[in-house]
N, C-alpha and C. Protein backbone atom coordinates (compact mmCIF):
# COMPACT_ATOMS: atom_id res chain seq x y z
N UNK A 1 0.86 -1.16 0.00
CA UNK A 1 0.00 0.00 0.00
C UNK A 1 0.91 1.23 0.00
N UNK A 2 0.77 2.25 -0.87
CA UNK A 2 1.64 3.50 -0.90
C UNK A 2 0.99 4.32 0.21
N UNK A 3 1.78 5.13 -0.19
CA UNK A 3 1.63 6.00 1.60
C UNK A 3 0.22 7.28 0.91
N UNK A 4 0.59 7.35 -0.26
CA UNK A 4 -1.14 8.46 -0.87
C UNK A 4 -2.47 7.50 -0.51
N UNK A 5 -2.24 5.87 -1.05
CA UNK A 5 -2.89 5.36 -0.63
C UNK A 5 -3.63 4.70 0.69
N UNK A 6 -2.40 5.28 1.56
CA UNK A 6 -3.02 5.25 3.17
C UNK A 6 -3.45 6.62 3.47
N UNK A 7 -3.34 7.68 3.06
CA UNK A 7 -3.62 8.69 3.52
C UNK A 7 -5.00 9.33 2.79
N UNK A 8 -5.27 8.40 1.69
CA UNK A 8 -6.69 8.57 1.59
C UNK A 8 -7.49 7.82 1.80
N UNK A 9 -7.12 6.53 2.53
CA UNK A 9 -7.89 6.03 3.19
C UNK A 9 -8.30 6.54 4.84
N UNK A 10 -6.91 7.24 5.32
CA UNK A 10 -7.15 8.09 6.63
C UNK A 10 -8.06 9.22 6.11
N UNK A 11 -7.78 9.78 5.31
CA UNK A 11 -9.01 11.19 5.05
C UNK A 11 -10.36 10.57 4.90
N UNK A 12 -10.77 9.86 4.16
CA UNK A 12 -11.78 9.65 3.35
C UNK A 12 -12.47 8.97 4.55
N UNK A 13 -12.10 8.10 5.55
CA UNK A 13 -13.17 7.09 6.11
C UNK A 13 -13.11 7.28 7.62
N UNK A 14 -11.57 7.53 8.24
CA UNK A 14 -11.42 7.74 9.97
C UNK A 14 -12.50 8.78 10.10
N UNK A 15 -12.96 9.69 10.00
CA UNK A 15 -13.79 10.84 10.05
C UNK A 15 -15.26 9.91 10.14
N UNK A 16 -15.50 9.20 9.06
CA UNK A 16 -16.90 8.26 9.30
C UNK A 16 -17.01 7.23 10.56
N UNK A 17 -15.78 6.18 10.60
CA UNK A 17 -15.45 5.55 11.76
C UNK A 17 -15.78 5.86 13.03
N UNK A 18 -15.15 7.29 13.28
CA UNK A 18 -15.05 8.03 14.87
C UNK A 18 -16.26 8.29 14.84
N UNK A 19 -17.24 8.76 13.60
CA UNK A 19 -18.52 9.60 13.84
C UNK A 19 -19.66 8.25 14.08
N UNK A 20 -19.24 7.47 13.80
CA UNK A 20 -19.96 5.55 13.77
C UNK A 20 -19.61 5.22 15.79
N UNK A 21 -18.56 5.33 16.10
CA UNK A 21 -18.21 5.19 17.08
C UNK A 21 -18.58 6.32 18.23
N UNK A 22 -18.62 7.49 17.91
CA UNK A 22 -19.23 8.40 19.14
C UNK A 22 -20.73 8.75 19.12
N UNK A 23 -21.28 7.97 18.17
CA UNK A 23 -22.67 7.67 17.88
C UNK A 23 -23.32 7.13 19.13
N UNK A 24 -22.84 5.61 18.81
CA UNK A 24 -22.55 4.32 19.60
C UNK A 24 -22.50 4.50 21.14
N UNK A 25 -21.41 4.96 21.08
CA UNK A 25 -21.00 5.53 22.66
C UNK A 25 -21.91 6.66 23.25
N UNK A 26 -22.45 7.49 22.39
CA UNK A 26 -23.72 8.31 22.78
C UNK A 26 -24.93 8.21 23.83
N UNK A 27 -25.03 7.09 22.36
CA UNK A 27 -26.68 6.24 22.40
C UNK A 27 -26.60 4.80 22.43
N UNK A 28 -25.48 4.34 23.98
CA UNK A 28 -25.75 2.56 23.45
C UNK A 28 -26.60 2.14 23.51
N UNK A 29 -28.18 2.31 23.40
CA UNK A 29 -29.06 1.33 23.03
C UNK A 29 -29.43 1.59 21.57
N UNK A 30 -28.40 1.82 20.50
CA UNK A 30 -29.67 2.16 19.45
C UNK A 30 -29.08 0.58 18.79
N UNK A 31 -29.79 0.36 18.00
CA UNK A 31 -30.15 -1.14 17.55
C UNK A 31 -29.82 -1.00 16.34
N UNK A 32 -29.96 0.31 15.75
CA UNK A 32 -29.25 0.41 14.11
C UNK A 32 -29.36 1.47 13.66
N UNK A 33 -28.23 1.58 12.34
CA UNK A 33 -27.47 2.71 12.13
C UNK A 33 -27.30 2.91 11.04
N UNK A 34 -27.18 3.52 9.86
CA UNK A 34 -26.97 3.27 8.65
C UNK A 34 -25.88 4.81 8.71
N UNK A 35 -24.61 4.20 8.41
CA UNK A 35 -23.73 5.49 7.85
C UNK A 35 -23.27 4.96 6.00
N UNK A 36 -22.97 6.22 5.48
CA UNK A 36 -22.79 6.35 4.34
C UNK A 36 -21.44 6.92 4.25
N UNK A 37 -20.62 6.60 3.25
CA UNK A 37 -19.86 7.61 2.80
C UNK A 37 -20.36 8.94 2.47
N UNK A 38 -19.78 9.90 2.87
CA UNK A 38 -20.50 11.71 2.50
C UNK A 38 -20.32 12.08 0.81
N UNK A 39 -19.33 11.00 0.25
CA UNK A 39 -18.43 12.13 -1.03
C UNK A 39 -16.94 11.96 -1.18
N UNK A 40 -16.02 12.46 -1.71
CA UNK A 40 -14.94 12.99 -1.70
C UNK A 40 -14.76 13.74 -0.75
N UNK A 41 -13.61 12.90 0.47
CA UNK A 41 -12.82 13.62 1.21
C UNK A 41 -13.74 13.03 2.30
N UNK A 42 -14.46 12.65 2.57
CA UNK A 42 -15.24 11.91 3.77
C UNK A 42 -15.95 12.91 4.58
N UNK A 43 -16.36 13.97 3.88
CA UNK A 43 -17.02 15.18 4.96
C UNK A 43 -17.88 14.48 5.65
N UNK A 44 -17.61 14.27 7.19
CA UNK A 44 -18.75 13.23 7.99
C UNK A 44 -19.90 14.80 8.25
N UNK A 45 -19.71 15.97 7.76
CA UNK A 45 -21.02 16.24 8.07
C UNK A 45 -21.74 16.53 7.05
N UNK A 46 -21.48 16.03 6.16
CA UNK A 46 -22.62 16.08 5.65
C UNK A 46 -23.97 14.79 5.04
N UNK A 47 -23.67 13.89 6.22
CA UNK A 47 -24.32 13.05 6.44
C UNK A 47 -25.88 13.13 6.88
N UNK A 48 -26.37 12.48 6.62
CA UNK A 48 -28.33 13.03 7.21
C UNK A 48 -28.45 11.52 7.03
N UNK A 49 -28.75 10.37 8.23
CA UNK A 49 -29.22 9.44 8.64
C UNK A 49 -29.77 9.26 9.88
N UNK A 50 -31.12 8.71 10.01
CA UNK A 50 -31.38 8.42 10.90
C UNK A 50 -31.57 6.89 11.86
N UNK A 51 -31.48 6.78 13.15
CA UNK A 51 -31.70 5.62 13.71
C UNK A 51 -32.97 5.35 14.81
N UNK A 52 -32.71 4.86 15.23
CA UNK A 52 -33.83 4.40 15.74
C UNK A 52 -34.84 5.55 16.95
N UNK A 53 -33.83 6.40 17.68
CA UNK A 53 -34.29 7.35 18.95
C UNK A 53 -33.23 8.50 18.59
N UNK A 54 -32.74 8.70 17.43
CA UNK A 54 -31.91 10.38 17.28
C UNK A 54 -32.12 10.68 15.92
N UNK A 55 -32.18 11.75 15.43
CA UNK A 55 -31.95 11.60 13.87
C UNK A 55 -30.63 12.79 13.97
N UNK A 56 -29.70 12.26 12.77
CA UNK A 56 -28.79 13.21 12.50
C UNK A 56 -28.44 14.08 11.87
N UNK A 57 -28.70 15.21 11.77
CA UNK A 57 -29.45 16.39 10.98
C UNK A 57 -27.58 16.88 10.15
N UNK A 58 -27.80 17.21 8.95
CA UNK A 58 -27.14 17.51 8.06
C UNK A 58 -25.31 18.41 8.71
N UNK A 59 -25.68 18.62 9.87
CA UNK A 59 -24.47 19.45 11.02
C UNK A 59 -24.03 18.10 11.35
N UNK A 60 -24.44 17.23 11.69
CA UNK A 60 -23.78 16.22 12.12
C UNK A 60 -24.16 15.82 14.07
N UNK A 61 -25.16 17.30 14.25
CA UNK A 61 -25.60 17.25 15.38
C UNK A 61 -26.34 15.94 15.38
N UNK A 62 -27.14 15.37 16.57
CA UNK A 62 -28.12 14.04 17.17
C UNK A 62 -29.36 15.30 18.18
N UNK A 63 -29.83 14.72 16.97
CA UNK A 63 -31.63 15.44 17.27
C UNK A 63 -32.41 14.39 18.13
N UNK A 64 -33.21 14.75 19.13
CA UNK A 64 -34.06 13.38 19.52
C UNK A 64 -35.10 13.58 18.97
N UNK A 65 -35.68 12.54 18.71
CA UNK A 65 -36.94 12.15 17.66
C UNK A 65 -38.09 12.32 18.59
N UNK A 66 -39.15 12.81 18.60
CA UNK A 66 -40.06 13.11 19.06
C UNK A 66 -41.06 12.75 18.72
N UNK A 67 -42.67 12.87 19.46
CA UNK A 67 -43.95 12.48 18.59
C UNK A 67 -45.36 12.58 19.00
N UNK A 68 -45.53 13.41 18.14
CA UNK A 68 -47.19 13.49 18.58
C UNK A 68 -48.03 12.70 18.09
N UNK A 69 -49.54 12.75 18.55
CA UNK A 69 -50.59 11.83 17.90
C UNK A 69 -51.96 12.07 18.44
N UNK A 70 -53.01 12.37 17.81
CA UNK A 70 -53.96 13.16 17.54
C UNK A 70 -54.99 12.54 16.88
N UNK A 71 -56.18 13.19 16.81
CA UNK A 71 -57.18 12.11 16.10
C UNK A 71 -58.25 14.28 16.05
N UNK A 72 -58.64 14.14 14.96
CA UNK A 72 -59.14 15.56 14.70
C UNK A 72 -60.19 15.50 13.84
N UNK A 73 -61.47 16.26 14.06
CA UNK A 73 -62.29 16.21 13.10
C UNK A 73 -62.73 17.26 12.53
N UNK A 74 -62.15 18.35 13.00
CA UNK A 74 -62.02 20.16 12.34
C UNK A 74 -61.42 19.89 11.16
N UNK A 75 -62.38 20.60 9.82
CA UNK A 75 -61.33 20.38 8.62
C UNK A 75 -60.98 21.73 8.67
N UNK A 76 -60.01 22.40 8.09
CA UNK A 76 -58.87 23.91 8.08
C UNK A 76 -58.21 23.23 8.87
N UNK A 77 -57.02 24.58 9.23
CA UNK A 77 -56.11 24.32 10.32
C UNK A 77 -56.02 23.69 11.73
N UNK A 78 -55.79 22.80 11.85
CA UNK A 78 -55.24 21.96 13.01
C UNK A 78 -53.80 22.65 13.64
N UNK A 79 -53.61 22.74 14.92
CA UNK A 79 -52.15 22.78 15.42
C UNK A 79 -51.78 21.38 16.20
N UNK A 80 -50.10 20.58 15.30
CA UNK A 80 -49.93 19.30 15.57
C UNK A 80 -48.46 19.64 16.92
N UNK A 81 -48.24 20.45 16.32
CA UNK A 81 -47.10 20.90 17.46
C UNK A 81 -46.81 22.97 17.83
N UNK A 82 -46.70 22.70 18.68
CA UNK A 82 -46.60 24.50 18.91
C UNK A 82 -45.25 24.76 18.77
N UNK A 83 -45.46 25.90 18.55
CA UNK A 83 -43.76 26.25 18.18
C UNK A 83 -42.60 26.91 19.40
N UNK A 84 -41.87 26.81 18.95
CA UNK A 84 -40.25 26.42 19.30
C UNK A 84 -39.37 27.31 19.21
N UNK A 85 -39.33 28.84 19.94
CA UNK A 85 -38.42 29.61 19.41
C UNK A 85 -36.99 29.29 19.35
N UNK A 86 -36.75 30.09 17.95
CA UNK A 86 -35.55 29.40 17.29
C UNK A 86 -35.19 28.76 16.77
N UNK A 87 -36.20 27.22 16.89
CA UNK A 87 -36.62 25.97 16.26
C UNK A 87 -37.25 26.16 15.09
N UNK A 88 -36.42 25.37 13.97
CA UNK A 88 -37.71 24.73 13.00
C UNK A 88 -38.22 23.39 13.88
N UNK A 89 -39.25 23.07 13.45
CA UNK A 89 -39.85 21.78 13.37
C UNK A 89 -39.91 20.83 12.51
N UNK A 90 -38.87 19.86 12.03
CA UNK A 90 -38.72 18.85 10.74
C UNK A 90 -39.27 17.84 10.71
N UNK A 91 -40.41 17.73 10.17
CA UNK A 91 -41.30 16.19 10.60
C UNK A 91 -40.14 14.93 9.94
N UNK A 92 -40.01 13.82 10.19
CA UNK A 92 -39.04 13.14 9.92
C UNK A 92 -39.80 11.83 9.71
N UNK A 93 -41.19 11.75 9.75
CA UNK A 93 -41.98 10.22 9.84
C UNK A 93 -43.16 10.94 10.37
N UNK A 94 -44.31 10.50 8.95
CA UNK A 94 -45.72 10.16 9.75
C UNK A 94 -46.12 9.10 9.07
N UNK A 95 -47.79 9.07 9.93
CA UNK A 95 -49.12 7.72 9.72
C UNK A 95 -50.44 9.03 9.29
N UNK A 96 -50.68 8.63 8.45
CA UNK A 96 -52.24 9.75 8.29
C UNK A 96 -53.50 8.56 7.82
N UNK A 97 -54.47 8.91 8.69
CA UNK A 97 -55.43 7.73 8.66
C UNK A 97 -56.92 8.69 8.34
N UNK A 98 -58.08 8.22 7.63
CA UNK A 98 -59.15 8.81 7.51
C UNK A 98 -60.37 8.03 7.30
N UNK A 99 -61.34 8.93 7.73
CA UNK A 99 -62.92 7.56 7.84
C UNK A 99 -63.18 8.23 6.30
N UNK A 100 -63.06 9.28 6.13
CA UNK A 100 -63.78 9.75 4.72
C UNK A 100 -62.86 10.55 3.89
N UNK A 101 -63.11 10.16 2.76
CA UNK A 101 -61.83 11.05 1.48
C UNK A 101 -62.24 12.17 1.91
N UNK A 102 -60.87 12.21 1.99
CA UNK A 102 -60.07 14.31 2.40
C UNK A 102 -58.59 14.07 1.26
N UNK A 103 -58.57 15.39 1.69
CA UNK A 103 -57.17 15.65 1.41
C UNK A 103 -56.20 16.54 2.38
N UNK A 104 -54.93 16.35 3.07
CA UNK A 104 -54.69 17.04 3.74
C UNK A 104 -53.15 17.69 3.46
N UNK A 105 -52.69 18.48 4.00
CA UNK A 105 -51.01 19.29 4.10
C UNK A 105 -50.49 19.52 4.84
N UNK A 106 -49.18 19.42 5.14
CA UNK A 106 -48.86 20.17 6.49
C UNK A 106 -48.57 21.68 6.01
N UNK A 107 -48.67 22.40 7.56
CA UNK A 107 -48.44 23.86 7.17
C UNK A 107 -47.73 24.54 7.99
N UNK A 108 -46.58 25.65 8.15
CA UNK A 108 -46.58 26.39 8.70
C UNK A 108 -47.10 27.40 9.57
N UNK A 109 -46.65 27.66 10.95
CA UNK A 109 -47.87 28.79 11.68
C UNK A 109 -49.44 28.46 11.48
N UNK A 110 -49.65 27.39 11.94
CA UNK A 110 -51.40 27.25 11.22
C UNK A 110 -52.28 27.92 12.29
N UNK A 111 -51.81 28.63 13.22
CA UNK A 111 -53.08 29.10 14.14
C UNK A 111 -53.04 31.12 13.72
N UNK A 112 -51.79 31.51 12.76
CA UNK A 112 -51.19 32.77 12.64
C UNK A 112 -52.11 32.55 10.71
N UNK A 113 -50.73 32.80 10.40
CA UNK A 113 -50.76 33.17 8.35
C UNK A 113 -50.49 31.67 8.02
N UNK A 114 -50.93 30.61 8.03
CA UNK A 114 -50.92 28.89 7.35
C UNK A 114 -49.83 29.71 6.31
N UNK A 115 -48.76 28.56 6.18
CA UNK A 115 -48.10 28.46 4.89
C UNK A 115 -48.08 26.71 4.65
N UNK A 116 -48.75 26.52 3.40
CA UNK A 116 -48.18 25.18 2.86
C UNK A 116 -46.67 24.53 2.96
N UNK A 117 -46.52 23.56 3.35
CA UNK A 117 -45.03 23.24 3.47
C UNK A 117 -45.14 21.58 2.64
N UNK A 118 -46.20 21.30 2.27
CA UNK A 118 -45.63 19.70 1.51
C UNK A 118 -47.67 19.84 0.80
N UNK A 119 -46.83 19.21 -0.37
CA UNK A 119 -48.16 19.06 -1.55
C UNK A 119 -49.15 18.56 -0.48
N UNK A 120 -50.51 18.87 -1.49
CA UNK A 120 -52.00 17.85 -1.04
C UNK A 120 -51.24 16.57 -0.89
N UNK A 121 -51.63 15.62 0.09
CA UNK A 121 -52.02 13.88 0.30
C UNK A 121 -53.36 13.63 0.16
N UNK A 122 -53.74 13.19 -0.84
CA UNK A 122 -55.47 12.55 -0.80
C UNK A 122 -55.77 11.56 -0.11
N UNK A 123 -56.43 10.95 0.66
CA UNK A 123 -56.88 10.01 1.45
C UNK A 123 -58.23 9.67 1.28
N UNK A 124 -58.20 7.85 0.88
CA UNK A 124 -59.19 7.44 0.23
C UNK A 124 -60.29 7.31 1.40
N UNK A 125 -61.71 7.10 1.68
CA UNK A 125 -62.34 6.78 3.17
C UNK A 125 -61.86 5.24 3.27
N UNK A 126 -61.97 5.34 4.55
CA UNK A 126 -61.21 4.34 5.12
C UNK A 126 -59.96 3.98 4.99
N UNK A 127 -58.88 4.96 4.82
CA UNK A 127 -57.57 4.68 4.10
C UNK A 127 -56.61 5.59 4.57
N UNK A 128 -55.24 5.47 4.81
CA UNK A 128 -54.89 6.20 4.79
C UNK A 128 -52.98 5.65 4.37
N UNK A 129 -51.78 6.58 5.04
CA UNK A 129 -50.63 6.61 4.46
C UNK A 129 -49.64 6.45 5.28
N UNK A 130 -48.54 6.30 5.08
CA UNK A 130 -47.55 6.67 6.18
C UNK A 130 -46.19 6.87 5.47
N UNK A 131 -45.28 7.63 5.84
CA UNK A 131 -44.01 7.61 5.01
C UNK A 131 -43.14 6.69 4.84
N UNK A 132 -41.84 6.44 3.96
CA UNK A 132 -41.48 5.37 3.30
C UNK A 132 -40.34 5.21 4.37
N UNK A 133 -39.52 6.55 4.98
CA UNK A 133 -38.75 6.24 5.90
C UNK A 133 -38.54 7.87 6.37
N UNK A 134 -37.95 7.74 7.62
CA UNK A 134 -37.34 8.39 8.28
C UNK A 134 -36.48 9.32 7.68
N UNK A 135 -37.03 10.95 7.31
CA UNK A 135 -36.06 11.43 6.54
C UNK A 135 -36.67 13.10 6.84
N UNK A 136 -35.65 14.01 6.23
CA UNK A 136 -36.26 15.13 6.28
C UNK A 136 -37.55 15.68 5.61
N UNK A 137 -38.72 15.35 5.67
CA UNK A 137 -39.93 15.11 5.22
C UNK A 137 -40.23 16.57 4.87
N UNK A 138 -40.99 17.54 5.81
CA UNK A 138 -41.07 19.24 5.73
C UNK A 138 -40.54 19.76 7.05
N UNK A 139 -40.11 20.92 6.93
CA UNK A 139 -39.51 21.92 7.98
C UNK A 139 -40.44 23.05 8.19
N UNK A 140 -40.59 23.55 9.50
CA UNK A 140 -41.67 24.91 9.37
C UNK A 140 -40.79 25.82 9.04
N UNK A 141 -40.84 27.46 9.28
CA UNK A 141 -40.14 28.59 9.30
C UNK A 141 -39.48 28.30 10.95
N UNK A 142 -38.51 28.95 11.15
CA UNK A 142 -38.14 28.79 12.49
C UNK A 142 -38.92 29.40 13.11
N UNK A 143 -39.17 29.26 14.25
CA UNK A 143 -40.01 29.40 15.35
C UNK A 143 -41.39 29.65 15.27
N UNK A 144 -41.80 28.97 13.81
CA UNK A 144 -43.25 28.61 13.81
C UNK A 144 -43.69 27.47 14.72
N UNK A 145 -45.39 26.89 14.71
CA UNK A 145 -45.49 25.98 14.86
C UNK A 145 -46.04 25.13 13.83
N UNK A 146 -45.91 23.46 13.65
CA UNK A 146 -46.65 22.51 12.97
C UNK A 146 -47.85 22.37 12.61
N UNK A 147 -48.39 22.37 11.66
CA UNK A 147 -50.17 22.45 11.89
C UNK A 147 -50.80 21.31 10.11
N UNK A 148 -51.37 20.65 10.58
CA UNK A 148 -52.31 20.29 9.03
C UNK A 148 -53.49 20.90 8.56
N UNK A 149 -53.74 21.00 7.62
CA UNK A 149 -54.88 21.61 7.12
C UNK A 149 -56.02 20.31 6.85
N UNK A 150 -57.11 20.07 7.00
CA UNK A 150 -57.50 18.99 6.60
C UNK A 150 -58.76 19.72 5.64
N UNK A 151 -58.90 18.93 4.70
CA UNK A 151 -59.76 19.62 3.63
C UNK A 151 -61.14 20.23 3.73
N UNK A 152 -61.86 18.94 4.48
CA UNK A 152 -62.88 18.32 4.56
C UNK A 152 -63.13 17.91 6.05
N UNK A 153 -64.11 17.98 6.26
CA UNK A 153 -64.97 17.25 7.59
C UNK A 153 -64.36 16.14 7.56
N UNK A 154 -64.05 15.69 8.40
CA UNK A 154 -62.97 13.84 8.26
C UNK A 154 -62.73 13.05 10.10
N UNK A 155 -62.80 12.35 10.11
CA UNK A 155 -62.39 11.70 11.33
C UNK A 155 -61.20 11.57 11.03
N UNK A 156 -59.65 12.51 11.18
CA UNK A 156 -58.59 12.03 11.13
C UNK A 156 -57.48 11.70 11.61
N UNK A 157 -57.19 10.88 12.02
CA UNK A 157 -55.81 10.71 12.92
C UNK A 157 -54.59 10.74 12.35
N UNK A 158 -53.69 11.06 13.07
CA UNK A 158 -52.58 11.43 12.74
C UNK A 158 -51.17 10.81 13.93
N UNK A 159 -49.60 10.70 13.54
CA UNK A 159 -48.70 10.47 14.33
C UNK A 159 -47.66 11.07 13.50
N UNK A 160 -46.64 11.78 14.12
CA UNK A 160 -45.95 12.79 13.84
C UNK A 160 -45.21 12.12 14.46
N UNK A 161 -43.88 11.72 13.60
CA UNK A 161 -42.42 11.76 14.03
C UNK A 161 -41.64 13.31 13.59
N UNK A 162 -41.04 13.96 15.02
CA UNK A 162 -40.34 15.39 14.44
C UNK A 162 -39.25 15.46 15.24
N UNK A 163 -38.56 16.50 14.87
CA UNK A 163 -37.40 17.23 15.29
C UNK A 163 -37.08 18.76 15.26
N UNK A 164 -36.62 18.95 16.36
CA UNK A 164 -35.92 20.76 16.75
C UNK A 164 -34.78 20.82 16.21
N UNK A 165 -34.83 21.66 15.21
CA UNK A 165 -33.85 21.95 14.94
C UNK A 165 -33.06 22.96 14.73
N UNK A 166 -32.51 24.03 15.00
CA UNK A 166 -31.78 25.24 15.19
C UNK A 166 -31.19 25.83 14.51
N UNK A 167 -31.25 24.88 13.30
CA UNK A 167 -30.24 25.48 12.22
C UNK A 167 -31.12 26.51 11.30
């Protein structure tokens, strides 16, 4: 092995290793982990994976995962979380369930000026959705709060996986 070739193996991966390892040592109960290579040059922050009880937001900070859950039959604005000065709010995982076709959104500030933050979801009656995984889903404005709009008159429940995030 040449010595360029050890030294880009020290750049490129010790940086992922240590960040795999003070994870670990963090949070020893998490059960699983998915790290990635970042790129060229191993920038460990610019990693965004999540595990089981932290998610790791694009800084490289460990967010704790949070969660609400609700069952609502007001269609307009709903408030799913209040806001957070300083905080965005990054939903990171939901479940959306309905007795009767609606359509719903999440929104920004929904008890102030609603801003849309993620397209319509239609929901068939009796039907509903949940996300594919754990990821940066929508963000409010900072120090808004979370809110859905629901279209329609609906029996709807809801579970919110989120995160504070400061950035």
């Amino acid at each position: 092995m040449t010595n360029e070739t050890r030294r880009k193996l020290l750049h490129d991966w010790v940086p992922i290793a240590l960040l795999a390892v003070l994870i670990v040592g963090v949070a020893g109960f998490v059960t699983s982990l998915t790290i990635a290579r970042a790129g060229a040059g191993g920038d460990a922050s610019k990693l965004i994976r999540v595990h089981d009880d932290f998610f790791v937001d694009d800084d490289g900070d460990l967010l704790p995962i949070l969660k609400t859950s609700a069952d609502d039959t007001t269609s307009g604005e709903n408030l799913l979380v209040a806001a957070s000065a300083g905080d965005k709010i990054v939903v990171v995982g939901w479940v959306l369930s309905t007795d009767t076709a609606t359509n719903v959104h999440f929104s920004s500030d929904p008890l102030g000026t609603p801003t849309a933050i993620s397209q319509s979801i239609y929901l068939a009656a009796s039907g509903g959705f949940t996300s594919s995984h754990r990821e940066r889903w929508y963000e409010t404005v900072s120090g808004e709060a979370l809110g859905i709009d629901i279209n329609d008159t609906a029996n709807t429940g809801h579970t919110i996986l989120y995160v504070l995030d400061d950035d």
